[in-house]
N, C-alpha and C. Protein backbone atom coordinates (compact mmCIF):
# COMPACT_ATOMS: atom_id res chain seq x y z
N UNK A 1 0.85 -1.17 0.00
CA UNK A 1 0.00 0.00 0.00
C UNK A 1 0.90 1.23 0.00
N UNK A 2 0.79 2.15 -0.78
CA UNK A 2 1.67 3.25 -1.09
C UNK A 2 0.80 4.68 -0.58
N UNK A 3 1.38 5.31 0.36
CA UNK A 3 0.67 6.62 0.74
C UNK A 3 1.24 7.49 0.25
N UNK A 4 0.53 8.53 -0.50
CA UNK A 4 1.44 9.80 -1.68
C UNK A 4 0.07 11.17 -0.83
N UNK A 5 1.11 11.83 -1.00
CA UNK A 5 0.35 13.68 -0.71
C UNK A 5 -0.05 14.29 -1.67
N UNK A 6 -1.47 14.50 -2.12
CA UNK A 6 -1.98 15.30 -3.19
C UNK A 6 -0.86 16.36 -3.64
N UNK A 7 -1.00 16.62 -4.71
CA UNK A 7 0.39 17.60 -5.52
C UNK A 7 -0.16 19.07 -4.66
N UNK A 8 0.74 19.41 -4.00
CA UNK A 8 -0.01 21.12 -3.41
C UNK A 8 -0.28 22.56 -4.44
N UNK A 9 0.96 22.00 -5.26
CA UNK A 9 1.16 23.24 -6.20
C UNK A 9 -0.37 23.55 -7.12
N UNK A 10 -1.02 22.61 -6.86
CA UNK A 10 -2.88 23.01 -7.23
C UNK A 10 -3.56 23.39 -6.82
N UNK A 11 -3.60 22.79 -5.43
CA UNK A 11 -4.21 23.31 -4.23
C UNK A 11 -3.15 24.23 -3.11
N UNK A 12 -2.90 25.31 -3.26
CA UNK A 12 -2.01 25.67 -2.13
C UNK A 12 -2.18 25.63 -0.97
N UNK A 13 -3.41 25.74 -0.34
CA UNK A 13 -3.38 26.36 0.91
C UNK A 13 -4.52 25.37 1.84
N UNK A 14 -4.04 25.23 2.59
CA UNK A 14 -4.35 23.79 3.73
C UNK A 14 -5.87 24.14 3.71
N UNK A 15 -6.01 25.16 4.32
CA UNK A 15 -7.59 25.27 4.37
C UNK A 15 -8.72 24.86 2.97
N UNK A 16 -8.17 25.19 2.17
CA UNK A 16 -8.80 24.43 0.33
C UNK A 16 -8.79 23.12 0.82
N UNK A 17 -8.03 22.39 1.08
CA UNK A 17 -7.88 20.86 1.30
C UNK A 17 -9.10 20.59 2.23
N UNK A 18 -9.46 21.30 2.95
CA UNK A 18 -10.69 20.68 4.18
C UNK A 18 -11.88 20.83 3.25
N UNK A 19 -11.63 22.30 2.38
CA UNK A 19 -12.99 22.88 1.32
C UNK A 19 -13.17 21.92 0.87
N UNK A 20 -12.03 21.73 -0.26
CA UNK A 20 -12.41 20.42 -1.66
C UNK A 20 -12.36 19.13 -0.72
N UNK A 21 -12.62 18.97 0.50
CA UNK A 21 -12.78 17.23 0.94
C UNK A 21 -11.94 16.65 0.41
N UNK A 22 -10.81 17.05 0.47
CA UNK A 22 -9.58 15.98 0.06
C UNK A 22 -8.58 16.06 1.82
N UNK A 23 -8.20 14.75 2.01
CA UNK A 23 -7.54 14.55 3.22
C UNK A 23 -5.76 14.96 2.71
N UNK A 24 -5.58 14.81 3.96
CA UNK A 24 -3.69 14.47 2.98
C UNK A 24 -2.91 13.55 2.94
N UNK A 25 -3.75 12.79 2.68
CA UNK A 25 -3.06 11.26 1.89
C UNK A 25 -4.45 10.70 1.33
N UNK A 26 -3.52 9.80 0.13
CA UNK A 26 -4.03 9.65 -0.99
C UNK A 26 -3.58 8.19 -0.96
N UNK A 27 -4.10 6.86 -0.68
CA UNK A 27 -3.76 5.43 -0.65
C UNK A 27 -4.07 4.49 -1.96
N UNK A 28 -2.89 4.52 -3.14
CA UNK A 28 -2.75 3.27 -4.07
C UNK A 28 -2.75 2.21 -3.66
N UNK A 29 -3.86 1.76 -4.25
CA UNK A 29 -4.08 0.14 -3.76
C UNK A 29 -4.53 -0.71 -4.61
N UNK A 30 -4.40 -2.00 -4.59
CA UNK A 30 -4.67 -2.58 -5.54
C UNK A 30 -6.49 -2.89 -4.86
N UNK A 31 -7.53 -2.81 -6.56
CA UNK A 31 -8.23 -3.19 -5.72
C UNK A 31 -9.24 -4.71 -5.31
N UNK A 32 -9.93 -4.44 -4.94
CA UNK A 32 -10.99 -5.44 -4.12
C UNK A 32 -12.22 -5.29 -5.04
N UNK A 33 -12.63 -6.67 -4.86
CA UNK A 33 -14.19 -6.43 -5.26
C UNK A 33 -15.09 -5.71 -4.84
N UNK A 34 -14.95 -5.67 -3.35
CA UNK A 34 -15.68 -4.48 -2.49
C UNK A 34 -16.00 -2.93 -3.31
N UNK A 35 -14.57 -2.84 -3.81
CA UNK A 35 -14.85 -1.66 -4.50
C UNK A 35 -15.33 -1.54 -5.98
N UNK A 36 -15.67 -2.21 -6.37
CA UNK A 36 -16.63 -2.20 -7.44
C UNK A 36 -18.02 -1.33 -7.29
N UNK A 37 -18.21 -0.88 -6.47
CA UNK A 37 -19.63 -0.11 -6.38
C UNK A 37 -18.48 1.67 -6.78
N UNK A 38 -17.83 2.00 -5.69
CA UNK A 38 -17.37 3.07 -6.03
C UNK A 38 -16.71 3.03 -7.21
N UNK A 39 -16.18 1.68 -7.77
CA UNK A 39 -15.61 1.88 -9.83
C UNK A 39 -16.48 2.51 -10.35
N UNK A 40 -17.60 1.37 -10.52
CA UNK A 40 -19.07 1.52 -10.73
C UNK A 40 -19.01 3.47 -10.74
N UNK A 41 -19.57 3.81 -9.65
CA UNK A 41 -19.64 5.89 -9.76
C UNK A 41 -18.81 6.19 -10.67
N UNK A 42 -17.48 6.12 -10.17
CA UNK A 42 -16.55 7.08 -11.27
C UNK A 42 -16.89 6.73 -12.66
N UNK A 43 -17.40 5.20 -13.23
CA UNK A 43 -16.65 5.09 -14.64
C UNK A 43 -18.32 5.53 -14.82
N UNK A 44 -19.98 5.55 -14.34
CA UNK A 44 -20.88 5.64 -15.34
C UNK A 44 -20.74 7.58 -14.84
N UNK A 45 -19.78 8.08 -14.14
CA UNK A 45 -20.02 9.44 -13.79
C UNK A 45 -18.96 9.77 -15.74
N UNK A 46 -18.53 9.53 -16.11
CA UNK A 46 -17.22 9.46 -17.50
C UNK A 46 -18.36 9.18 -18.54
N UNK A 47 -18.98 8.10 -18.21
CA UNK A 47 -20.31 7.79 -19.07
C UNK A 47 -20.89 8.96 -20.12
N UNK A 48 -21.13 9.76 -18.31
CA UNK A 48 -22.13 11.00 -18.93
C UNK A 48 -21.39 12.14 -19.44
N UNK A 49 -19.92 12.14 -19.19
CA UNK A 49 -19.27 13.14 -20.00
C UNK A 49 -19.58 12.56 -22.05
N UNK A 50 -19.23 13.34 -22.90
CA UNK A 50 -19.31 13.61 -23.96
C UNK A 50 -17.81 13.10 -24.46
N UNK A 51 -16.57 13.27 -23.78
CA UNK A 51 -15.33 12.79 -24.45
C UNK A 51 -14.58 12.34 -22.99
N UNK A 52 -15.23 11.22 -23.15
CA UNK A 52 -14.45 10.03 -22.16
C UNK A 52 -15.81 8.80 -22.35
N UNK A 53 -14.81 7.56 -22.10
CA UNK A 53 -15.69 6.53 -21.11
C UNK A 53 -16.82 6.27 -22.78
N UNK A 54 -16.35 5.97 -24.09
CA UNK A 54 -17.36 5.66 -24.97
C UNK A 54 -18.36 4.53 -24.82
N UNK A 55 -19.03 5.07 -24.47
CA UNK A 55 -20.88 4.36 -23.63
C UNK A 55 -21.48 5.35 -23.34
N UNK A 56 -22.41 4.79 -24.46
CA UNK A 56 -24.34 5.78 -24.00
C UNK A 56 -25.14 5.37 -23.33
N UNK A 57 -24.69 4.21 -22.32
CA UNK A 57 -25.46 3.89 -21.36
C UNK A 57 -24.90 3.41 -19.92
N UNK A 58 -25.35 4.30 -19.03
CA UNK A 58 -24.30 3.57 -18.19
C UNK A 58 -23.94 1.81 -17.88
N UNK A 59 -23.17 1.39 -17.53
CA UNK A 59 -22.78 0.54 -16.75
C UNK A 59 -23.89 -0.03 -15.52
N UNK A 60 -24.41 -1.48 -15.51
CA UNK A 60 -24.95 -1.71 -14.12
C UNK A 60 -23.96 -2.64 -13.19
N UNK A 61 -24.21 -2.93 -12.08
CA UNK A 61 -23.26 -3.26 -11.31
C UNK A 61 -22.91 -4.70 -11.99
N UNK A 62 -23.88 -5.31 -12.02
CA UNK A 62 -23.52 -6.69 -12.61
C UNK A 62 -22.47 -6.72 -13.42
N UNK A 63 -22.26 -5.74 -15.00
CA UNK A 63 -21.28 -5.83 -15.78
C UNK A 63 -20.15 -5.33 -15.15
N UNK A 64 -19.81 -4.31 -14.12
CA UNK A 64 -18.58 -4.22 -13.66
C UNK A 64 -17.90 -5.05 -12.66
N UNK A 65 -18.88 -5.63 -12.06
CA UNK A 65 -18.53 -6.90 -11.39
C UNK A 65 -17.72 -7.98 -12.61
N UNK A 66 -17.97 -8.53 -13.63
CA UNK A 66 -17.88 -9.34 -14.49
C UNK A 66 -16.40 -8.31 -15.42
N UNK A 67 -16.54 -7.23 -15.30
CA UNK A 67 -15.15 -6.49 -15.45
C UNK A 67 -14.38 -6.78 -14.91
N UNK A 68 -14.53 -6.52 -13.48
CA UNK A 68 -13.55 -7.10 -12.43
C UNK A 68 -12.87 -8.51 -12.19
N UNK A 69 -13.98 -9.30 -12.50
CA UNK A 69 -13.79 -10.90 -12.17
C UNK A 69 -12.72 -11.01 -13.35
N UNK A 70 -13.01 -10.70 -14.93
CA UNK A 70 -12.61 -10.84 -16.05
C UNK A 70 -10.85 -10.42 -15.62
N UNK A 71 -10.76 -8.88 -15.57
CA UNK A 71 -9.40 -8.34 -15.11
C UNK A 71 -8.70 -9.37 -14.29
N UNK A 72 -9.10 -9.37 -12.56
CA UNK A 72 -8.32 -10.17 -11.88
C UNK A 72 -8.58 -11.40 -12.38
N UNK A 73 -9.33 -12.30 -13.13
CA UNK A 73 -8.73 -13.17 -12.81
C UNK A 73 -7.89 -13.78 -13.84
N UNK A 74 -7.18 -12.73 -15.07
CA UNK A 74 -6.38 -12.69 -15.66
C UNK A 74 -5.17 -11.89 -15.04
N UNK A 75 -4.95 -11.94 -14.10
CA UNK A 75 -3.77 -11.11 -13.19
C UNK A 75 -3.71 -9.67 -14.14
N UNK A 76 -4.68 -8.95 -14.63
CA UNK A 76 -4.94 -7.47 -15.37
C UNK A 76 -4.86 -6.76 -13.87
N UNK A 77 -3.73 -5.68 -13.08
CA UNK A 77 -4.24 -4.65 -12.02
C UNK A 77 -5.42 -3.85 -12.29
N UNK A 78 -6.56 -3.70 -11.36
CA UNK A 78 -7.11 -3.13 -11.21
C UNK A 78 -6.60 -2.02 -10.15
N UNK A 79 -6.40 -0.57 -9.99
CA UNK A 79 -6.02 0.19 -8.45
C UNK A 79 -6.83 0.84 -8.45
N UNK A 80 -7.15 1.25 -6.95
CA UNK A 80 -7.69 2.59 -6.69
C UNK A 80 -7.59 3.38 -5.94
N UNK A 81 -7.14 4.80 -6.47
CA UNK A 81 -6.95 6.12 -5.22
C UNK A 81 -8.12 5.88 -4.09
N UNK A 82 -7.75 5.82 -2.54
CA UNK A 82 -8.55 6.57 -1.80
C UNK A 82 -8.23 7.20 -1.02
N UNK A 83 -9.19 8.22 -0.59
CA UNK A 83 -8.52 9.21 0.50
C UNK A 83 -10.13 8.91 1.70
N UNK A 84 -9.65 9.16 2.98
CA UNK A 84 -10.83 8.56 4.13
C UNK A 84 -11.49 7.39 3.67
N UNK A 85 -11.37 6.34 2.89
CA UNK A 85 -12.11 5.35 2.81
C UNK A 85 -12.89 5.56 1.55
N UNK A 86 -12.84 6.58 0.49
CA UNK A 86 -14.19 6.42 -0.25
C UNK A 86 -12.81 6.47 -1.84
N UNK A 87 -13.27 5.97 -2.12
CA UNK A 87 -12.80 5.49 -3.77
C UNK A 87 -12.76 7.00 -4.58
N UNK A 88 -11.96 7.81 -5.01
CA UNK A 88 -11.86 9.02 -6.02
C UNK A 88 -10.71 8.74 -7.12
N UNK A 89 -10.50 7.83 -7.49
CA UNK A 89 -9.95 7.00 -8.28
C UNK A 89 -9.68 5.94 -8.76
N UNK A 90 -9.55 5.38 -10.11
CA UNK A 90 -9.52 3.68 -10.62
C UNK A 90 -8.07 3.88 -11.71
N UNK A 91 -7.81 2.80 -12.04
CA UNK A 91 -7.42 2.68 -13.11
C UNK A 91 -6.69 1.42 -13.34
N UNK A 92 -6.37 1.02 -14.54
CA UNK A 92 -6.38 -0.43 -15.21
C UNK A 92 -5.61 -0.85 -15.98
N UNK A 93 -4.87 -1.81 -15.68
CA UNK A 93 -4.27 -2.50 -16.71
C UNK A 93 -4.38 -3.92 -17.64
N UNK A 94 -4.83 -3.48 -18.69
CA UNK A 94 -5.50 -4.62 -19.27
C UNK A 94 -4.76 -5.28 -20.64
N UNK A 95 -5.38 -6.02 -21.28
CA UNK A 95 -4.32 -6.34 -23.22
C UNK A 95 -4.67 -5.96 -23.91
N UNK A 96 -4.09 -5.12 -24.73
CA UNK A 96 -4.73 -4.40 -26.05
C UNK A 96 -5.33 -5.75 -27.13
N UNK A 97 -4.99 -6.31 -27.12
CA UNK A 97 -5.46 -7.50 -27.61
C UNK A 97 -4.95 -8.94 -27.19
N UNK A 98 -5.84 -9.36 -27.01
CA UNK A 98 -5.64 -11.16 -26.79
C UNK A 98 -5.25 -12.05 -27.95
N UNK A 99 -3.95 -11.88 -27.98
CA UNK A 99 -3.38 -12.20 -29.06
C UNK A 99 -2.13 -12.79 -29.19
N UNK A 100 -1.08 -13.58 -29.20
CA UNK A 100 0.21 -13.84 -28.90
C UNK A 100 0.51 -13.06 -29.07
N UNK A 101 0.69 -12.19 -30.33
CA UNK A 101 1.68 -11.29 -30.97
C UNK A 101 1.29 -9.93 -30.20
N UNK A 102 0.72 -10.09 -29.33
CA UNK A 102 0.35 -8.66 -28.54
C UNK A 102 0.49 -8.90 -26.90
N UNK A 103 1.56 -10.02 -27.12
CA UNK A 103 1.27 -10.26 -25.12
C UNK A 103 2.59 -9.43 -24.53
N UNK A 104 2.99 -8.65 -25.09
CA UNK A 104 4.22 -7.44 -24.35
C UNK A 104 3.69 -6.09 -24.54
N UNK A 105 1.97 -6.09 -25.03
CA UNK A 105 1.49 -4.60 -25.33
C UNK A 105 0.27 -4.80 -24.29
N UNK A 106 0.58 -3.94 -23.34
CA UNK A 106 -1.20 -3.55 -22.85
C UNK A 106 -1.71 -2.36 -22.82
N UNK A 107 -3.01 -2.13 -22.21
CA UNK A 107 -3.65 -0.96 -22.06
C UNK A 107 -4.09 -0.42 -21.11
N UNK A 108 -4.24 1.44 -20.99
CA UNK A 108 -4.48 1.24 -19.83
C UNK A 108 -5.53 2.86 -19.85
N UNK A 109 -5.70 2.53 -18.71
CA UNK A 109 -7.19 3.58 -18.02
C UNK A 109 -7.18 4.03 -17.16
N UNK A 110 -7.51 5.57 -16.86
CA UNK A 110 -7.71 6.10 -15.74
C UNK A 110 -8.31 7.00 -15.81
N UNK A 111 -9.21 7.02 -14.45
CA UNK A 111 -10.72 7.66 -14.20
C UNK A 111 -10.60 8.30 -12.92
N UNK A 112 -11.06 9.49 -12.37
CA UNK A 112 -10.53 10.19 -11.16
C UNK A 112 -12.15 10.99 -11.30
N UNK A 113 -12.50 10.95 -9.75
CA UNK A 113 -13.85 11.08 -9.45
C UNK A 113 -13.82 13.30 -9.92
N UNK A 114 -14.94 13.30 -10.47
CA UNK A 114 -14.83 15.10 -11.13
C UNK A 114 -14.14 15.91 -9.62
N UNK A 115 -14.71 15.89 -8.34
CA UNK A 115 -14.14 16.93 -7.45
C UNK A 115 -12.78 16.46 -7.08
N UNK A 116 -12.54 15.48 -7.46
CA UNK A 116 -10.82 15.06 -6.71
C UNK A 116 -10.08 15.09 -7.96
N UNK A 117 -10.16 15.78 -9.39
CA UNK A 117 -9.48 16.11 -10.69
C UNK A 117 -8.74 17.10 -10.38
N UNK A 118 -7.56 17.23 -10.88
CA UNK A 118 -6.30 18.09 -10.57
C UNK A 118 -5.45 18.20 -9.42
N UNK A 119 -5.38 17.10 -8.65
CA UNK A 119 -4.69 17.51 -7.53
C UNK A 119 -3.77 16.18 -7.11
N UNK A 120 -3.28 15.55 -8.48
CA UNK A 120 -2.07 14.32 -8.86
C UNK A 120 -2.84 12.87 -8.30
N UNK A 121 -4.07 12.95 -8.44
CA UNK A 121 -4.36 11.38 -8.55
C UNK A 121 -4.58 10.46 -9.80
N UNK A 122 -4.76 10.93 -10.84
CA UNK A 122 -4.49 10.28 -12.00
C UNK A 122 -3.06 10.11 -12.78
N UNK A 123 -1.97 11.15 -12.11
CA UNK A 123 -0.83 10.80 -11.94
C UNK A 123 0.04 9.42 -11.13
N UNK A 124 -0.53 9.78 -10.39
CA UNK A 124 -0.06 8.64 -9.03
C UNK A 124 -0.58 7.26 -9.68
N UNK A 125 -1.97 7.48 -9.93
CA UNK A 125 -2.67 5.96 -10.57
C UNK A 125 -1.98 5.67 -11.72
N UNK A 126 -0.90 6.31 -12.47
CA UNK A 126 -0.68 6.46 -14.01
C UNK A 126 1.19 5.32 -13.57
N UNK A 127 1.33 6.13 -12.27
CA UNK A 127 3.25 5.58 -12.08
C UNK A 127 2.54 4.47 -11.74
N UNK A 128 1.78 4.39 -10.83
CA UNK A 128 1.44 2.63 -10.55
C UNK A 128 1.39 1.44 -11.76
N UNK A 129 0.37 2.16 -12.71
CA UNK A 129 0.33 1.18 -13.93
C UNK A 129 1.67 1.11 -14.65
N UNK A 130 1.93 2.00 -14.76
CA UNK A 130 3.45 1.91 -15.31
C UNK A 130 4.34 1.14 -14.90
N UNK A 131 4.60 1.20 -13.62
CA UNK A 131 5.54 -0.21 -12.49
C UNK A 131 4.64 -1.23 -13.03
N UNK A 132 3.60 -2.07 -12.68
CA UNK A 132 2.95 -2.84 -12.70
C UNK A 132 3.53 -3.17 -14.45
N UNK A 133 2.97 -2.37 -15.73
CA UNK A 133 3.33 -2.70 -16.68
C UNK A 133 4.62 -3.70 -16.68
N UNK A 134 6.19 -2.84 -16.27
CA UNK A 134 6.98 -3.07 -16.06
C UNK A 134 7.25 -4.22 -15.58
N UNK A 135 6.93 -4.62 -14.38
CA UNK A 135 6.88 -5.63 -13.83
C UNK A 135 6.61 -7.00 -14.39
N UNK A 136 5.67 -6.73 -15.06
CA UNK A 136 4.94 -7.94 -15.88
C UNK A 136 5.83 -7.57 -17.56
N UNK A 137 6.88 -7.15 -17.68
CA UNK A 137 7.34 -7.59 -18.90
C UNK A 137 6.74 -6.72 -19.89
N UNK A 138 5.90 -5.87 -19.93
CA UNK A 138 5.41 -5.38 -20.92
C UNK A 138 6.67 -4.67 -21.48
N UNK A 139 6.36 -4.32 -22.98
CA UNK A 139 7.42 -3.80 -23.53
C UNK A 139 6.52 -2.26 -24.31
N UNK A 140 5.31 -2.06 -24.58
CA UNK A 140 4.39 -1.10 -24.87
C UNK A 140 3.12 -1.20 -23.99
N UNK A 141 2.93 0.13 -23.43
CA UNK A 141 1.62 0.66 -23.19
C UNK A 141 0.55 1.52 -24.25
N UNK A 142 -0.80 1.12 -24.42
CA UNK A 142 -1.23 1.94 -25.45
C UNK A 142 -2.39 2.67 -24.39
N UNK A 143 -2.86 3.64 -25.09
CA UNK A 143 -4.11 4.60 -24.43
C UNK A 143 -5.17 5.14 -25.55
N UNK A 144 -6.05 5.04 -25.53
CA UNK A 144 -7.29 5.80 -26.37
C UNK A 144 -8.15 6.50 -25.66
N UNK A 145 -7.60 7.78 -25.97
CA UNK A 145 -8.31 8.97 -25.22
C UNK A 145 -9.11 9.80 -26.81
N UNK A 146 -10.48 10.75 -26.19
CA UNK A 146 -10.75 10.96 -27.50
C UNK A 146 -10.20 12.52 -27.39
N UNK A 147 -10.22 12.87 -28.72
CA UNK A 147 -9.44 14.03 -28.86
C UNK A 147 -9.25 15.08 -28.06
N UNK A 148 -11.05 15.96 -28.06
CA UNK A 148 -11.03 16.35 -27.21
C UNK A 148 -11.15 16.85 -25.46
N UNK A 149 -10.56 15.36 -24.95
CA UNK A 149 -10.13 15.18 -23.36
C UNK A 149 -9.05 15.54 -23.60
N UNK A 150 -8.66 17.11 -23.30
CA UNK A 150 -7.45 17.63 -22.89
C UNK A 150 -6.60 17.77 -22.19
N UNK A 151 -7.61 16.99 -20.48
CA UNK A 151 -7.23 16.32 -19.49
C UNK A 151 -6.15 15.68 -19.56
N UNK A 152 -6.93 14.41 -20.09
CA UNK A 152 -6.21 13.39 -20.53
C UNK A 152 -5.20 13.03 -20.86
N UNK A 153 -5.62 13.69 -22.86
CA UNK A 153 -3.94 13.66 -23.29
C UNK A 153 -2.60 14.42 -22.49
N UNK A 154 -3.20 15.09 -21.65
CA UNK A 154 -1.82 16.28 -20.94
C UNK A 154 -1.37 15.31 -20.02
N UNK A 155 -2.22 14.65 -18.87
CA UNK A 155 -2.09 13.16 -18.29
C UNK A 155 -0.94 12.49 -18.75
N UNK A 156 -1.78 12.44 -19.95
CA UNK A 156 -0.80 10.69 -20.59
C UNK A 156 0.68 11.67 -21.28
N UNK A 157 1.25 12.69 -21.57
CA UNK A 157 1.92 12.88 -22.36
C UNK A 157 3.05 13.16 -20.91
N UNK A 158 2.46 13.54 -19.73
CA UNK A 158 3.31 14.23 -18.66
C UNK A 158 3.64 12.89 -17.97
N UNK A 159 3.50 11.60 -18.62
CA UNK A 159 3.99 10.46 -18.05
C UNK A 159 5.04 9.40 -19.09
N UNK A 160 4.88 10.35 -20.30
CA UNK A 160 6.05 10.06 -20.94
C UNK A 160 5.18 9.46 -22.64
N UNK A 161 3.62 9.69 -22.26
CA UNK A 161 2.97 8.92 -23.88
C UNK A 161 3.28 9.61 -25.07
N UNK A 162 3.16 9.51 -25.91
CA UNK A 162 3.34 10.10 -27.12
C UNK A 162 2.05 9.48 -28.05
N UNK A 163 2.06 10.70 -29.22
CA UNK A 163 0.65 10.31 -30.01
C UNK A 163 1.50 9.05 -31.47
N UNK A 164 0.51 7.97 -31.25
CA UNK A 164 1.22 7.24 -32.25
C UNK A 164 -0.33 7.26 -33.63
N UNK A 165 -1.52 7.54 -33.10
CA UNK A 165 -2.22 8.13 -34.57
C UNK A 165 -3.48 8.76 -34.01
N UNK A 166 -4.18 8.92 -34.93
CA UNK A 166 -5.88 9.80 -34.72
C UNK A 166 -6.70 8.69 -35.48
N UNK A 167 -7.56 8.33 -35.55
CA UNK A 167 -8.19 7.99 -35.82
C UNK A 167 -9.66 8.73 -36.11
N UNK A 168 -10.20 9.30 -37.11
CA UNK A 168 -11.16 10.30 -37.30
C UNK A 168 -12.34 9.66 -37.59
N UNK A 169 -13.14 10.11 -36.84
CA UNK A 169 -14.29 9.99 -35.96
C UNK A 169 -14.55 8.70 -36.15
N UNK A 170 -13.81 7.70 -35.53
CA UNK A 170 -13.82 6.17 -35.38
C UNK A 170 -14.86 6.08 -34.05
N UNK A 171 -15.02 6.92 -33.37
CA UNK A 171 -15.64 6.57 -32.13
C UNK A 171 -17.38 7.15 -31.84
N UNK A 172 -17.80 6.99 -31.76
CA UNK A 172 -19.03 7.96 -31.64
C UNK A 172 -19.93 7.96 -30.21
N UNK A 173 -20.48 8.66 -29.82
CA UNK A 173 -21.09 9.07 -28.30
C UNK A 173 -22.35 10.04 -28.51
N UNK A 174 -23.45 9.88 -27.97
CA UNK A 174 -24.27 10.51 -28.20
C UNK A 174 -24.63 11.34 -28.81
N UNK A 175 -24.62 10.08 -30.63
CA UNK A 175 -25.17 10.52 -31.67
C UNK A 175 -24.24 11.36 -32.34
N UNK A 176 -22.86 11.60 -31.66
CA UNK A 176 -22.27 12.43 -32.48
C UNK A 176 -21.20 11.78 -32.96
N UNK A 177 -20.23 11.77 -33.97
CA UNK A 177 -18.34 11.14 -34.27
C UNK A 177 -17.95 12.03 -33.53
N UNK A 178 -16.83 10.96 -32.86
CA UNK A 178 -15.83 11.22 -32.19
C UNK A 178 -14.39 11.14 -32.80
N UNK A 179 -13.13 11.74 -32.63
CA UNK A 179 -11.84 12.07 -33.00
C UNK A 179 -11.40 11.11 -32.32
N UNK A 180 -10.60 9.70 -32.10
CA UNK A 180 -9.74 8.91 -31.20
C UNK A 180 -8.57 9.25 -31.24
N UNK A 181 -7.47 9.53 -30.33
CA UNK A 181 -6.00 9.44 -30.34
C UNK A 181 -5.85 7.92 -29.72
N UNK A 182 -4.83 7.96 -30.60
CA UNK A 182 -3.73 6.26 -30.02
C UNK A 182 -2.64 7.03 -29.46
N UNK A 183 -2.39 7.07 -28.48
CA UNK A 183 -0.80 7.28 -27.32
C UNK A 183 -0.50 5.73 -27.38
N UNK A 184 0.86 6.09 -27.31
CA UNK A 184 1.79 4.97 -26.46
C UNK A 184 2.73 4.89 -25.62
N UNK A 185 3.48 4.23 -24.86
CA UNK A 185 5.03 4.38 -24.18
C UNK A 185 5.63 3.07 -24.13
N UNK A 186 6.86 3.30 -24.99
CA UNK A 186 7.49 2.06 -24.24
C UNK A 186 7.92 2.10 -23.12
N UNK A 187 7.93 0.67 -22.52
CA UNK A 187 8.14 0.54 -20.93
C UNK A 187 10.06 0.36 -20.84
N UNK A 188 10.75 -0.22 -22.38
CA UNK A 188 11.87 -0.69 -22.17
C UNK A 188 12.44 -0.71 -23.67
N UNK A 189 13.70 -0.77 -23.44
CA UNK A 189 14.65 -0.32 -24.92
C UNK A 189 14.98 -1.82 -25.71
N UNK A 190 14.47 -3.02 -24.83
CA UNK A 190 15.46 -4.36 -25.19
C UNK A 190 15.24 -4.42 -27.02
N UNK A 191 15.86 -4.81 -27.85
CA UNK A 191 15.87 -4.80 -29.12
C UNK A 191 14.91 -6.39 -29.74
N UNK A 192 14.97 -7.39 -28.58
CA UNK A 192 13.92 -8.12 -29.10
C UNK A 192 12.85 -8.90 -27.65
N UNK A 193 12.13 -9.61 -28.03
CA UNK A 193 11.27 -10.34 -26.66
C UNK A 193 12.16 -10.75 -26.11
């Protein structure tokens, strides 16, 4: 279990921290089924954004349960930020494809509850997947964020991703095309498997 201090340089001043209900510590963890109800919030709260989370309907508990089971019980990390006990972050490491020729590439996700955005928990959730990647041998991480989550791509680029294509309006969300970026990172320089 890893305890990290929200980034201050966002929040300066102690008294904001009691405002925005953020404690001062922030606990990476791998998670539990338990927490599938608070996944559950964050990912159908992404739902209802317009550029994130492509689904026009939310999520019911049943299918993220069956997310979960699916992930762990392919050793895929699931983590999640919490601060006092309540879940304000997820994120995931999964296979870009189930495929031999794709078992040193995975993918990954991260979702940070709207009032706990900007203050280094989708960072923190981002080095975790990254070790974890690492760990397990991966040799590429990929990400599909849609264009315009500016969030996001700033996220993924301040952790080392780079844009490897666009994909134009491959994605669509309530009724409208969507713009996809492909990011990637390699995890390691070795010249072969």
């Amino acid at each position: 279990m890893r305890r990290v201090k929200p980034s201050k340089r966002l929040v300066p001043h102690g008294a904001v921290w009691f405002l925005a209900g953020v404690s001062d510590e922030v606990i990476i963890r791998a998670a539990v089924r338990e927490d599938v109800p608070g996944i559950l919030l964050i990912y159908n709260a992404a739902v209802r954004e317009p550029a994130a989370a492509y689904e026009d309907v939310p999520h019911t508990l049943a299918q993220r349960e069956e997310w979960f089971d699916y992930f762990t019980g392919r050793n895929y990390p699931i983590l999640v930020a919490e601060t006092d006990g309540v879940i304000v972050g997820w994120g995931s490491l999964g296979p870009h494809q189930e495929r031999m020729g794709f078992r040193f590439t995975g993918a990954v996700a991260v979702y940070v509850k709207e009032r706990s955005r900007r203050q280094g928990i989708g960072g923190r959730l981002m080095e975790a997947l990254l070790k974890a990647g690492r760990e397990r041998q991966l040799h590429v991480l990929l990400a599909t964020i849609d264009a315009a989550n500016e969030p996001s791509l700033q996220l993924h680029a301040r952790h080392g991703f780079t844009k490897a294509g666009v994909f134009s309006e491959a994605g669509c969300k309530f009724g409208e095309w969507r713009d996809v970026i492909y990011l990637q990172r390699k995890l390691d320089d070795r010249p072969v498997p």
